[in-house]
Protein backbone atom coordinates (compact mmCIF):
# COMPACT_ATOMS: atom_id res chain seq x y z
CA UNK A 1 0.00 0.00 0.00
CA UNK A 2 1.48 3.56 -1.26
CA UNK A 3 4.57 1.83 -1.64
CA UNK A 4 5.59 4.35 -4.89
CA UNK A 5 4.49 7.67 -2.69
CA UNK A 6 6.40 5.65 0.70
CA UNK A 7 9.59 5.19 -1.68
CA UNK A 8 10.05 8.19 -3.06
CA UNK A 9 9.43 10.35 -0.09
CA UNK A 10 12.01 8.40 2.15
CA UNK A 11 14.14 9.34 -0.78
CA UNK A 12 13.58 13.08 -0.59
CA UNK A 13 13.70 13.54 2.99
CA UNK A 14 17.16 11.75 2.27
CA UNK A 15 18.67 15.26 0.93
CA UNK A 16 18.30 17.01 4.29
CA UNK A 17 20.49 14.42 6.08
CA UNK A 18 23.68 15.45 7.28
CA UNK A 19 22.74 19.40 7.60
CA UNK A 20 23.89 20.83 10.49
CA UNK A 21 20.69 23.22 10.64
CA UNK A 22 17.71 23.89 8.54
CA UNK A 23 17.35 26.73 6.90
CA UNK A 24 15.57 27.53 3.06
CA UNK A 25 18.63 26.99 1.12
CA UNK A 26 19.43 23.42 2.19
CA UNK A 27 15.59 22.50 2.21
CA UNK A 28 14.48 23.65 -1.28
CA UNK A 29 15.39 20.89 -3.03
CA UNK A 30 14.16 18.28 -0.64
CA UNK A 31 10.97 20.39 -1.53
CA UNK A 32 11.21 19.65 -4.70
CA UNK A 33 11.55 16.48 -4.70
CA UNK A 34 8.72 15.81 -2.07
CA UNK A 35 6.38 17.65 -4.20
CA UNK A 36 7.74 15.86 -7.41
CA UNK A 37 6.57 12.82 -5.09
CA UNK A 38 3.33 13.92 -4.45
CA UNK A 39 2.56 14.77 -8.49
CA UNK A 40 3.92 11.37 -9.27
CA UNK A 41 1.62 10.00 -6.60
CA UNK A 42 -1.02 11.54 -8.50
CA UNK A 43 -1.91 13.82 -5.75
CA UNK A 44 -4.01 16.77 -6.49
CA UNK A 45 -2.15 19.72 -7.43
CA UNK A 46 -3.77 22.24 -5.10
CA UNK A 47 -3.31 19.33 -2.51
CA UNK A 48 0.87 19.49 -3.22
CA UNK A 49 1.17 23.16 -3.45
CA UNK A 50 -0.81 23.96 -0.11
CA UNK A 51 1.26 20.45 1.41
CA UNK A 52 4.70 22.12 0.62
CA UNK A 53 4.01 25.44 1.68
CA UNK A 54 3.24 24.21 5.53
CA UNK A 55 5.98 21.86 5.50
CA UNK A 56 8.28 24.99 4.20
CA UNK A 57 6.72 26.95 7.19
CA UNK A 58 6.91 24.39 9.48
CA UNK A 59 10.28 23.42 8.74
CA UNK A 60 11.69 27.02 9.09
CA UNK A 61 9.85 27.80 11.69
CA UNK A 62 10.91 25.18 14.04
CA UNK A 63 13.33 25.10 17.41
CA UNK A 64 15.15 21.93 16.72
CA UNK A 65 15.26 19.98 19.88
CA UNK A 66 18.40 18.46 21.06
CA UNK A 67 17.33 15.11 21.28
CA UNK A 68 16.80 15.44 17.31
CA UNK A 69 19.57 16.42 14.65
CA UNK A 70 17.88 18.66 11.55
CA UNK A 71 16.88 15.64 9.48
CA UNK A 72 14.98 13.63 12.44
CA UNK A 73 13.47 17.41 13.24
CA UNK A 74 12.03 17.73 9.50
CA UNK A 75 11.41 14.32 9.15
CA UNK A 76 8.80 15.06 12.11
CA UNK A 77 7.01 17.95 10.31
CA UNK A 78 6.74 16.45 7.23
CA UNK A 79 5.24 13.37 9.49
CA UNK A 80 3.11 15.92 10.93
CA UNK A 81 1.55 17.41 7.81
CA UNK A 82 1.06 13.98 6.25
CA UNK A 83 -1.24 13.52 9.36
CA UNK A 84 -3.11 17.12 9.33
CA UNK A 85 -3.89 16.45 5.64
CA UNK A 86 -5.01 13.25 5.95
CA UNK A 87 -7.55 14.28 8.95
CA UNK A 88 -5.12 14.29 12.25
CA UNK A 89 -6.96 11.86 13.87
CA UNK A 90 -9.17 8.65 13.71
CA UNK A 91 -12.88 9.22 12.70
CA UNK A 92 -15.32 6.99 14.69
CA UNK A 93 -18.75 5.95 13.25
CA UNK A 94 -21.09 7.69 14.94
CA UNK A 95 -24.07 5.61 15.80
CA UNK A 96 -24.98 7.72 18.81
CA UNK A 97 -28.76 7.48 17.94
CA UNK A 98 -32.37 5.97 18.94
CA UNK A 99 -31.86 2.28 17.69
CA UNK A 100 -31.15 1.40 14.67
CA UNK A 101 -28.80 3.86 13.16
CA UNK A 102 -29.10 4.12 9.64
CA UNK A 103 -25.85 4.10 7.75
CA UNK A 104 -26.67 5.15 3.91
CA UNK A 105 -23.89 3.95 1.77
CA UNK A 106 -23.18 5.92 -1.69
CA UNK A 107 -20.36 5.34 -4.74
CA UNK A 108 -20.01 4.85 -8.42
CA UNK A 109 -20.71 1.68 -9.97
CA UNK A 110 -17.64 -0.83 -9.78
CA UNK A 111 -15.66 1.20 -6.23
CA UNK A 112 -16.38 -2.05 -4.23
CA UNK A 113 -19.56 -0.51 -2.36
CA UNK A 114 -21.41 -3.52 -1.77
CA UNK A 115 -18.68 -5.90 -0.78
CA UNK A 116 -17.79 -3.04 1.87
CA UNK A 117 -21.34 -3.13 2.95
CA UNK A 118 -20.31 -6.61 4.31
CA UNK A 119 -16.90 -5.52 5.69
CA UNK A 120 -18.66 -3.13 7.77
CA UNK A 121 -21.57 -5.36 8.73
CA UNK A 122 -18.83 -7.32 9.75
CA UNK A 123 -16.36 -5.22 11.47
CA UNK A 124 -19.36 -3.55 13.57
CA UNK A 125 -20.46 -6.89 14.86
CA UNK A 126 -17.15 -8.27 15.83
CA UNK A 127 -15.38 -5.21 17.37
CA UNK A 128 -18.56 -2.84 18.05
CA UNK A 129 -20.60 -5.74 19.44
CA UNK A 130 -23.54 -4.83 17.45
CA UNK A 131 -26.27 -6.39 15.65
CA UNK A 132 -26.67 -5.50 11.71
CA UNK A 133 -29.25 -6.24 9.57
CA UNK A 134 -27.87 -4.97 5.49
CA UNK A 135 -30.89 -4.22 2.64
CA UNK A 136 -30.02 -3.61 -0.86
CA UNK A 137 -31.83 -0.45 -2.94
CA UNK A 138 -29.92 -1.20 -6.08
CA UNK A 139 -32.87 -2.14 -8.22
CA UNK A 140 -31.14 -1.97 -11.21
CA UNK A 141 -28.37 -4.77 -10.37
CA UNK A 142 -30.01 -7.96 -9.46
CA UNK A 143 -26.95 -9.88 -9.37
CA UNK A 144 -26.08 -6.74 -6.53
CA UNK A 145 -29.14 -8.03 -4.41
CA UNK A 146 -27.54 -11.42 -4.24
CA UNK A 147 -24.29 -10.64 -3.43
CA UNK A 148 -25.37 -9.12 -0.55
CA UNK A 149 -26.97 -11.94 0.73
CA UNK A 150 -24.26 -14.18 0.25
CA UNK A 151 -21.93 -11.33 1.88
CA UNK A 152 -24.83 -11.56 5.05
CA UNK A 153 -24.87 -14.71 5.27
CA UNK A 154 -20.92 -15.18 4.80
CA UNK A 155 -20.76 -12.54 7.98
CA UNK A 156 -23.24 -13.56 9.90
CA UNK A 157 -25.83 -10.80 9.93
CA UNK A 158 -29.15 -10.32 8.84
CA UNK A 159 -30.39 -9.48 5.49
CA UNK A 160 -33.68 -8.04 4.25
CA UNK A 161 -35.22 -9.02 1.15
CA UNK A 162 -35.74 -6.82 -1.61
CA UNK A 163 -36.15 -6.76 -5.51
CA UNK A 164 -36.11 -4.97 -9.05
CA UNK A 165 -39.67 -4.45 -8.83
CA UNK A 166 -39.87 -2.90 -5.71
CA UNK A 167 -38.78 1.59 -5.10
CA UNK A 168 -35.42 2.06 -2.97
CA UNK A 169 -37.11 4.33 -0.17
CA UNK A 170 -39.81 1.61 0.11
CA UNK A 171 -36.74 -1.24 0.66
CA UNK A 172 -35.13 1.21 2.57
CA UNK A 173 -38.18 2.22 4.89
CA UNK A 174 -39.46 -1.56 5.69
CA UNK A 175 -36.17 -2.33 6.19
CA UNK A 176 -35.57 0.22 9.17
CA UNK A 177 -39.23 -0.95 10.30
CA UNK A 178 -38.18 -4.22 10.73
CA UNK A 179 -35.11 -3.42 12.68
CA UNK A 180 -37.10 -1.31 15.23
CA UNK A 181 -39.32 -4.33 15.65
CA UNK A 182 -36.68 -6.49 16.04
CA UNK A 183 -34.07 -4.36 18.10
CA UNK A 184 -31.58 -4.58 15.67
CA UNK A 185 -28.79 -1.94 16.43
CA UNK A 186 -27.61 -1.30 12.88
CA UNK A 187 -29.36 -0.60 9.37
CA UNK A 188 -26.67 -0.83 6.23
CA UNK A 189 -28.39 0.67 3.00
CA UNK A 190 -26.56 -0.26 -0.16
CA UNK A 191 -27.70 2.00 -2.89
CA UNK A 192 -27.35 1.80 -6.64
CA UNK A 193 -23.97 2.89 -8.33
CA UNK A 194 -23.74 4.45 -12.20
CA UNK A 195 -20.17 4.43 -14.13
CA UNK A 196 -20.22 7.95 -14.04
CA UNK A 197 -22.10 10.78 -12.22
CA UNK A 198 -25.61 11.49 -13.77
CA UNK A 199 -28.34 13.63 -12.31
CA UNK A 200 -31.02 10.99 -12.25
CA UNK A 201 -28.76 9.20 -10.16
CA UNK A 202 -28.01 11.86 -7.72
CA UNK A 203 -31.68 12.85 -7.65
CA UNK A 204 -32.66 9.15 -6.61
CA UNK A 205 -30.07 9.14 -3.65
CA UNK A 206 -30.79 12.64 -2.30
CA UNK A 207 -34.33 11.47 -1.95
CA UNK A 208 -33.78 8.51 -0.45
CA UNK A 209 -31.62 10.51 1.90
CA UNK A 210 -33.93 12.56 2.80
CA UNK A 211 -36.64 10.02 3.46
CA UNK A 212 -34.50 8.01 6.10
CA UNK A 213 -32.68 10.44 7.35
CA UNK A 214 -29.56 8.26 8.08
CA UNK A 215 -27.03 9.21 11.48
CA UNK A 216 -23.77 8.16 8.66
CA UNK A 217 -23.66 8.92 5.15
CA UNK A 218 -20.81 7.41 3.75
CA UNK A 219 -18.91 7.37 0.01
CA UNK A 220 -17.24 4.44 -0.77
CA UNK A 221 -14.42 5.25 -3.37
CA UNK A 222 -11.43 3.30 -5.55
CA UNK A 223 -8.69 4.39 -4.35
CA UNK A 224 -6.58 3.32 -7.27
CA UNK A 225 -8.13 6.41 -9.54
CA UNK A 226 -6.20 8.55 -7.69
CA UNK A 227 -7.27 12.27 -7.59
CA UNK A 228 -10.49 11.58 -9.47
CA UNK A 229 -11.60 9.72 -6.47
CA UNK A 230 -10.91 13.03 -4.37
CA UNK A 231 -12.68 15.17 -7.08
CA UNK A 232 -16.02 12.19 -7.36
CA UNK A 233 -15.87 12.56 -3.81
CA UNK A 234 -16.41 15.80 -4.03
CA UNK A 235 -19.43 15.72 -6.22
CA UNK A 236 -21.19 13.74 -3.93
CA UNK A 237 -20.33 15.54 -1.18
CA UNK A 238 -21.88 18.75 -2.99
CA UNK A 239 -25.32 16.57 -3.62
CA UNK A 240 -25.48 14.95 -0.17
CA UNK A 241 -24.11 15.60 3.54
CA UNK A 242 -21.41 13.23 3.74
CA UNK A 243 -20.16 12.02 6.86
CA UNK A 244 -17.17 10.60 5.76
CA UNK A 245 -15.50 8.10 3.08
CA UNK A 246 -14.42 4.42 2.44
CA UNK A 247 -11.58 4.61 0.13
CA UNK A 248 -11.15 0.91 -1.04
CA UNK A 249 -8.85 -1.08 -3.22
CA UNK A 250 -5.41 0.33 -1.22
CA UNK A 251 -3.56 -2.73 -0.82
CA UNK A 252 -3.38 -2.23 -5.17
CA UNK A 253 -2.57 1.44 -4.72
CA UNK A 254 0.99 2.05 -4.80
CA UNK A 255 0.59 5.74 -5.39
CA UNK A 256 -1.61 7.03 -2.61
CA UNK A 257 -2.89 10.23 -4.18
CA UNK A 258 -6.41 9.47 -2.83
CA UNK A 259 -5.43 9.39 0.76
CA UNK A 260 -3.69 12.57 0.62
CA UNK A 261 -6.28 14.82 -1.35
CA UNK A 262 -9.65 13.00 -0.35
CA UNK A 263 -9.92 15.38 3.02
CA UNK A 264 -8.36 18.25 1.45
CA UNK A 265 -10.79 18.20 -1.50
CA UNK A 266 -13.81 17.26 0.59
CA UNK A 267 -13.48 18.35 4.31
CA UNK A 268 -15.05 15.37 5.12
CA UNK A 269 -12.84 12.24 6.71
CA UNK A 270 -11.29 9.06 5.89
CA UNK A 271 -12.93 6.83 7.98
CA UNK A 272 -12.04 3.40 6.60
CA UNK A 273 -9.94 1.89 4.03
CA UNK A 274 -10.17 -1.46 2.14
CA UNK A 275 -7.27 -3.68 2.39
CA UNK A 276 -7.85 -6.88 0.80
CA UNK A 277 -10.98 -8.93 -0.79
CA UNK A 278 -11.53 -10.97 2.46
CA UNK A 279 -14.50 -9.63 4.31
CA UNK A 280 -11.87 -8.91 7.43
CA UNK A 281 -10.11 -6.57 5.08
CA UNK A 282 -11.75 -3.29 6.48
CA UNK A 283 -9.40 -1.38 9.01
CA UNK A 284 -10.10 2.14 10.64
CA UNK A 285 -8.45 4.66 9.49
CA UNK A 286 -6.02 6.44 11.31
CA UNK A 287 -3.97 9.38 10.14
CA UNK A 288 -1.01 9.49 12.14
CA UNK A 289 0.08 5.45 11.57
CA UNK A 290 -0.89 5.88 7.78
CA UNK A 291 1.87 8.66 7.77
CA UNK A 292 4.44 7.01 9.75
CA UNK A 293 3.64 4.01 7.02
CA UNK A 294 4.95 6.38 4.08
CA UNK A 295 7.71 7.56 6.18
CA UNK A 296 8.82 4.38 6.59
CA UNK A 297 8.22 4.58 10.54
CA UNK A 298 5.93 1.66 10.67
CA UNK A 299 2.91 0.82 12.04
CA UNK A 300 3.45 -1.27 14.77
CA UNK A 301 0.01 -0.03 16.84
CA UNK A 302 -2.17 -1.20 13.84
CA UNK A 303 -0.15 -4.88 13.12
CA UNK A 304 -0.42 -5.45 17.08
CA UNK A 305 -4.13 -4.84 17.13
CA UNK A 306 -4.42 -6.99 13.88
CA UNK A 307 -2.29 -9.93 15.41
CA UNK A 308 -4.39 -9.67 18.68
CA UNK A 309 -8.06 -9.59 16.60
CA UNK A 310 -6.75 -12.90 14.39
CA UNK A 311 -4.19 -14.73 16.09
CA UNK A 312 -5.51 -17.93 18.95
CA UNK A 313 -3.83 -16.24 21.82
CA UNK A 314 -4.02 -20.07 23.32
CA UNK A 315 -2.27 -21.26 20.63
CA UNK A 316 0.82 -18.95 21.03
CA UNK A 317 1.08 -19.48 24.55
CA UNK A 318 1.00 -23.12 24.18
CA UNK A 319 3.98 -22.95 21.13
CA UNK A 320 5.77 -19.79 24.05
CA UNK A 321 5.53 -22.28 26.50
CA UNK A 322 6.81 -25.25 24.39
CA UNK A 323 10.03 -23.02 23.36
CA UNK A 324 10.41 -21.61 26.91
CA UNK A 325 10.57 -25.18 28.59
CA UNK A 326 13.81 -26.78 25.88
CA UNK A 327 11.77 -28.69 23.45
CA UNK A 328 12.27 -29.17 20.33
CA UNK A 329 10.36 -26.96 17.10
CA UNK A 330 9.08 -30.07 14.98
CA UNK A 331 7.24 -29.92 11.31
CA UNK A 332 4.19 -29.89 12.82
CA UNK A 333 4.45 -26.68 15.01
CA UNK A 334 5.36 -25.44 12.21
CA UNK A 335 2.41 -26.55 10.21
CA UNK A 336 0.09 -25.33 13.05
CA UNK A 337 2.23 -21.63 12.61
CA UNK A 338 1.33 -21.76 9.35
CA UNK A 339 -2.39 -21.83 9.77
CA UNK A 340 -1.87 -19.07 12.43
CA UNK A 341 -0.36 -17.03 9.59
CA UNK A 342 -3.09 -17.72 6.88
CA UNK A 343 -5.66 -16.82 9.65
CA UNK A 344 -4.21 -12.81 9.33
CA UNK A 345 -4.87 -12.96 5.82
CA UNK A 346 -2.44 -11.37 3.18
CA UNK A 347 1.11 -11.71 4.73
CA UNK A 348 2.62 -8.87 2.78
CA UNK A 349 0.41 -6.64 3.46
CA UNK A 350 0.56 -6.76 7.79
CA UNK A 351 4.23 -7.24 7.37
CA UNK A 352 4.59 -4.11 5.96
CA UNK A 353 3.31 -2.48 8.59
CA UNK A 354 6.63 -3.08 10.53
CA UNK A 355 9.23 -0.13 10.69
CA UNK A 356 11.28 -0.48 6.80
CA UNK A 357 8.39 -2.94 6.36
CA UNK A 358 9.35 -6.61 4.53
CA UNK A 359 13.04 -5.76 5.00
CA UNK A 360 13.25 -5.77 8.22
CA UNK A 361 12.17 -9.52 8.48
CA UNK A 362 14.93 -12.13 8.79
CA UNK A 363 15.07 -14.33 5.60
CA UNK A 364 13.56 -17.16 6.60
CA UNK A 365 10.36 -15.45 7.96
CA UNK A 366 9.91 -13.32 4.45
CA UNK A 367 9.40 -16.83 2.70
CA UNK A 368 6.61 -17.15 4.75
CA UNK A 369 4.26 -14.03 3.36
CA UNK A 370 3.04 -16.15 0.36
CA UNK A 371 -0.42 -17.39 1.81
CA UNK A 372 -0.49 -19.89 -1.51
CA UNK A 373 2.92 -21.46 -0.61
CA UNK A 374 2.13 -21.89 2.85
CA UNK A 375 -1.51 -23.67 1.99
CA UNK A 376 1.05 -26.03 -0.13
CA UNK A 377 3.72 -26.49 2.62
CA UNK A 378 0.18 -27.81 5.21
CA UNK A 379 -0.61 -30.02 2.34
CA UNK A 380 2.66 -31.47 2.40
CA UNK A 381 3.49 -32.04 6.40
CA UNK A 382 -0.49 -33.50 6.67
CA UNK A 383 1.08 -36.20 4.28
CA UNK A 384 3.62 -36.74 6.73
CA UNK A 385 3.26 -39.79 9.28
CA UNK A 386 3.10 -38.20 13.12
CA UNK A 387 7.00 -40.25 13.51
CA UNK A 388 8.28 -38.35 10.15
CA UNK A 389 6.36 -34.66 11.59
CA UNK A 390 8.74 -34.92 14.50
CA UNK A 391 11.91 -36.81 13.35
CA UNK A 392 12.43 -34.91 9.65
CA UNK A 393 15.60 -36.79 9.26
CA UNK A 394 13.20 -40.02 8.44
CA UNK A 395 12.43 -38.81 5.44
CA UNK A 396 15.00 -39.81 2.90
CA UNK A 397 13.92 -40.56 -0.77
CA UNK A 398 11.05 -43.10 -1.07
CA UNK A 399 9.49 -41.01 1.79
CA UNK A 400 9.88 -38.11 -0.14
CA UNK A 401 8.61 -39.41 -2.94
CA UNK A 402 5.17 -40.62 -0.93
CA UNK A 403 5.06 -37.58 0.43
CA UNK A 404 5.45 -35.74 -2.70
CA UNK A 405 2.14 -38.15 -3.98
CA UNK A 406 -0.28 -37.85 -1.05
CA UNK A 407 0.14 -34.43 -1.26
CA UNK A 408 0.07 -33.36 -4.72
CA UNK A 409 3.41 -31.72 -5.07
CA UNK A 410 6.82 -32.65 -6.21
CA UNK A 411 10.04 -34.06 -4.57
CA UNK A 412 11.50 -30.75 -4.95
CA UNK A 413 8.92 -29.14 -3.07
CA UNK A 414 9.28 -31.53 -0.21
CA UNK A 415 13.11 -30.70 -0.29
CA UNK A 416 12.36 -26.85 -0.27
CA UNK A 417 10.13 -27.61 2.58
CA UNK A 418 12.26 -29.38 5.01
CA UNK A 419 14.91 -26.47 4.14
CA UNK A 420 12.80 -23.47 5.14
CA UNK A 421 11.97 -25.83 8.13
CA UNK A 422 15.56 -26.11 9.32
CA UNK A 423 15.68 -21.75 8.51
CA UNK A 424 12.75 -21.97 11.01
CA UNK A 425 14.70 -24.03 13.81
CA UNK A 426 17.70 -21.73 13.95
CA UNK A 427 15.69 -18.67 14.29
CA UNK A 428 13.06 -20.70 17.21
CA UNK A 429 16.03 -22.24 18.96
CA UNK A 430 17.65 -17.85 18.85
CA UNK A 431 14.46 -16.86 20.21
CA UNK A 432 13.92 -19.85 23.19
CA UNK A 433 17.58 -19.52 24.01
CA UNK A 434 19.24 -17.62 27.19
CA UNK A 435 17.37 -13.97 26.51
CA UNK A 436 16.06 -14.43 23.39
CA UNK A 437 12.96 -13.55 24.35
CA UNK A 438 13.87 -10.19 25.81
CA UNK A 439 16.06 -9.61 23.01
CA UNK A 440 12.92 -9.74 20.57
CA UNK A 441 10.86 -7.42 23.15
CA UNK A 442 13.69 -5.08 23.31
CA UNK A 443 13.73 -4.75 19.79
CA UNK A 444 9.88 -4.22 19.21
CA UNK A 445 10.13 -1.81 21.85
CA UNK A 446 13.13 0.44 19.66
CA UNK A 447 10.90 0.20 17.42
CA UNK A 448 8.27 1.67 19.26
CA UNK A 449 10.81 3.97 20.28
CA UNK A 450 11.52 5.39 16.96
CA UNK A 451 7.80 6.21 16.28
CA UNK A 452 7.93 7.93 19.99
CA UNK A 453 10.91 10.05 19.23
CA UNK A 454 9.07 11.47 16.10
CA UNK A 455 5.92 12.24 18.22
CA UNK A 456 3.77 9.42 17.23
């Protein structure tokens, strides 16, 4: 995610390095090249211009501490105004309302709007604790009707029935009515999308606005068009009252001009952004860690909360435990760490929320972020007999070669197998032995540490 915008800004901020002060002649052309970044990131030009001229202000403007040499110092501002354009801080759903709240949920045919109809039915009953009933008032799109009802069903929340026959304020109305009747907390309306703006469609939305008057009303955008998601965002946002916006599709957007111009353009906030295709792939959005992200700072608050939502907490204690106490790290840990993994979903993109993301993982860990590989490398220890799980060694070539059979693969990916495994021993047996564990807390904590130092 932003990796092109992340890249090239570490590389600009790189010209400041080694000042002893700032002042405008040594900063200009680390403004130019930041700005260059921003352009290339297909940010909005009014967005760049109005970005550079705070940094510039900022920058100059500053007492450096003395904890912080002139490039950590600038590094912070720019941190800072990342953040401030991007919103400053975290923008809760607010269902503070008389049961059900009504979320409306607008967007252009195509931007992802019903599949993050189920994300959010999904993330507000499994972190907000509520109940959610989703309706669909796309009359147009059968095939959209369904698709929610597979996505309710998939998530486990209720869905109300509706068809091409039937008006979207009359779906939208019964389905509120039902909810009231049966205390249901939440109401999701998914509304018809169009491949481009058109006035009939924003006539049919504002009225259905208006009619159920709904607490959030939210625009669900790709984020991979760039600034023309900031400037359809703001089209909407002229015909209705937004309350905020989903941008989706950012785990495919290496440039990250949405993110930085949708608030600017609009006023109104990020408030989530689509990660993935998996219906877990919704996280809130938070300014601040999205920043240190580009900066190459990390996000270590966001992959801890991620790890602590996915991960079977017994599980890890049981495998802590096993490591603490001497004994051994056989193929079939490692199978079961495997499943742990393919549990947090796409591998790439949680490790590269650590600080100088997938780089800063040892190796034999980085093999591990392909989620296909690892569904092969199950496959092949479940062919395994219990003995050959815990003595590898066993398995010399007829072995192999069963293996390789009962599990649909080759020899050679048996072979590639056990080697990873033995990668995987070294680095268990480093972290069980005498203060390994601190050593890996201490480090997380520097981490930390660095993000601190910068103000995060």
């Amino acid at each position: 995610m932003f990796s092109t915008l992340s890249e090239h800004l570490q590389k600009a901020v790189k010209h400041i390095r080694g000042q002893a002060r700032i002042t405008e002649e040594n900063i200009q052309e680390t403004l130019r090249a930041i700005r260059l970044s921003l352009l290339e990131a297909d940010v909005a030009l009014p967005v760049a211009k109005a970005f550079i001229a705070q940094v510039k202000e900022k920058a100059l403007g500053i007492d450096v501490a003395k904890s912080l040499n002139p490039s950590q110092a600038f590094i912070k501002v720019v941190s800072d105004e990342l953040t401030e354009l991007m919103g400053a801080e975290n923008a809760e759903l607010n269902l503070r309302t008389q049961p059900p709240a009504i979320i409306l949920m607008a967007g252009l045919q195509g931007s992802g709007k019903t599949t993050s109809v189920g994300k959010l039915a999904k993330f507000l009953k499994e972190t907000k604790k509520k109940s959610v009933l989703v309706a669909s008032a796309d009359i147009y799109r059968p095939a959209a009707i369904q698709q929610l009802e597979t996505l309710a069903k998939t998530v486990g929340v209720e869905f109300f029935p509706s068809h091409t026959g039937e008006k979207p304020i009359d779906i939208a109305k019964n389905a509120i009515d039902l909810a009231r009747k049966t205390a249901i907390d939440v109401v999701i309306i998914d509304t018809a999308g169009r491949l481009a703006i058109d006035a009939a469609m924003m006539d049919e939305i504002k009225a259905l606005h208006a009619a159920i008057n709904p607490i959030e009303t939210l625009f669900v955008v790709d984020s991979m068009t760039g600034q023309d998601a900031a400037n359809t965002a703001k089209a909407f946002n002229d015909a209705l009252p937004l309350t905020g916006v989903i941008l989706t599709k950012t785990d495919g957007d290496a440039r990250g001009g949405a993110a930085l111009s949708v608030r600017f353009i609009t006023g109104k906030p990020i408030k989530f952004i689509g990660v993935g295709e998996k219906t877990d792939a919704l996280e809130a959005f938070y300014p601040d860690r999205i920043a240190s992200r580009i900066l190459g700072m990390g996000d270590m608050l966001s992959l801890i909360e991620e790890v602590q939502q996915k991960v079977d907490k017994a599980e890890v204690a049981k495998m802590t435990q096993k490591l603490q106490s001497g004994k051994g790290f056989t193929l079939q840990d490692f199978a079961d760490q495997l499943k742990q993994m393919d549990k947090l979903g796409d591998m790439k993109g949680i490790l590269s929320k650590l600080p100088g993301g997938m780089a800063a993982l040892p190796q034999a860990a980085q093999q591990l972020t392909n989620n296909k590989a690892n569904n092969k490398m199950i496959a092949i220890i479940s062919s395994m007999t219990k003995k050959e799980r815990r003595y590898p060694d066993l398995l010399k070539a007829s072995r192999k070669l069963r293996v390789a059979k009962g599990s649909g693969t080759q020899v050679q990916d048996v072979n590639r197998l056990l080697k990873q495994f033995e990668q995987m021993q070294k680095m268990m047996k480093k972290i069980s032995g005498k203060g390994g564990m601190q050593k890996m807390l201490r480090g997380l904590q520097n981490m930390q540490g660095l993000q601190g130092m910068l103000g995060r």
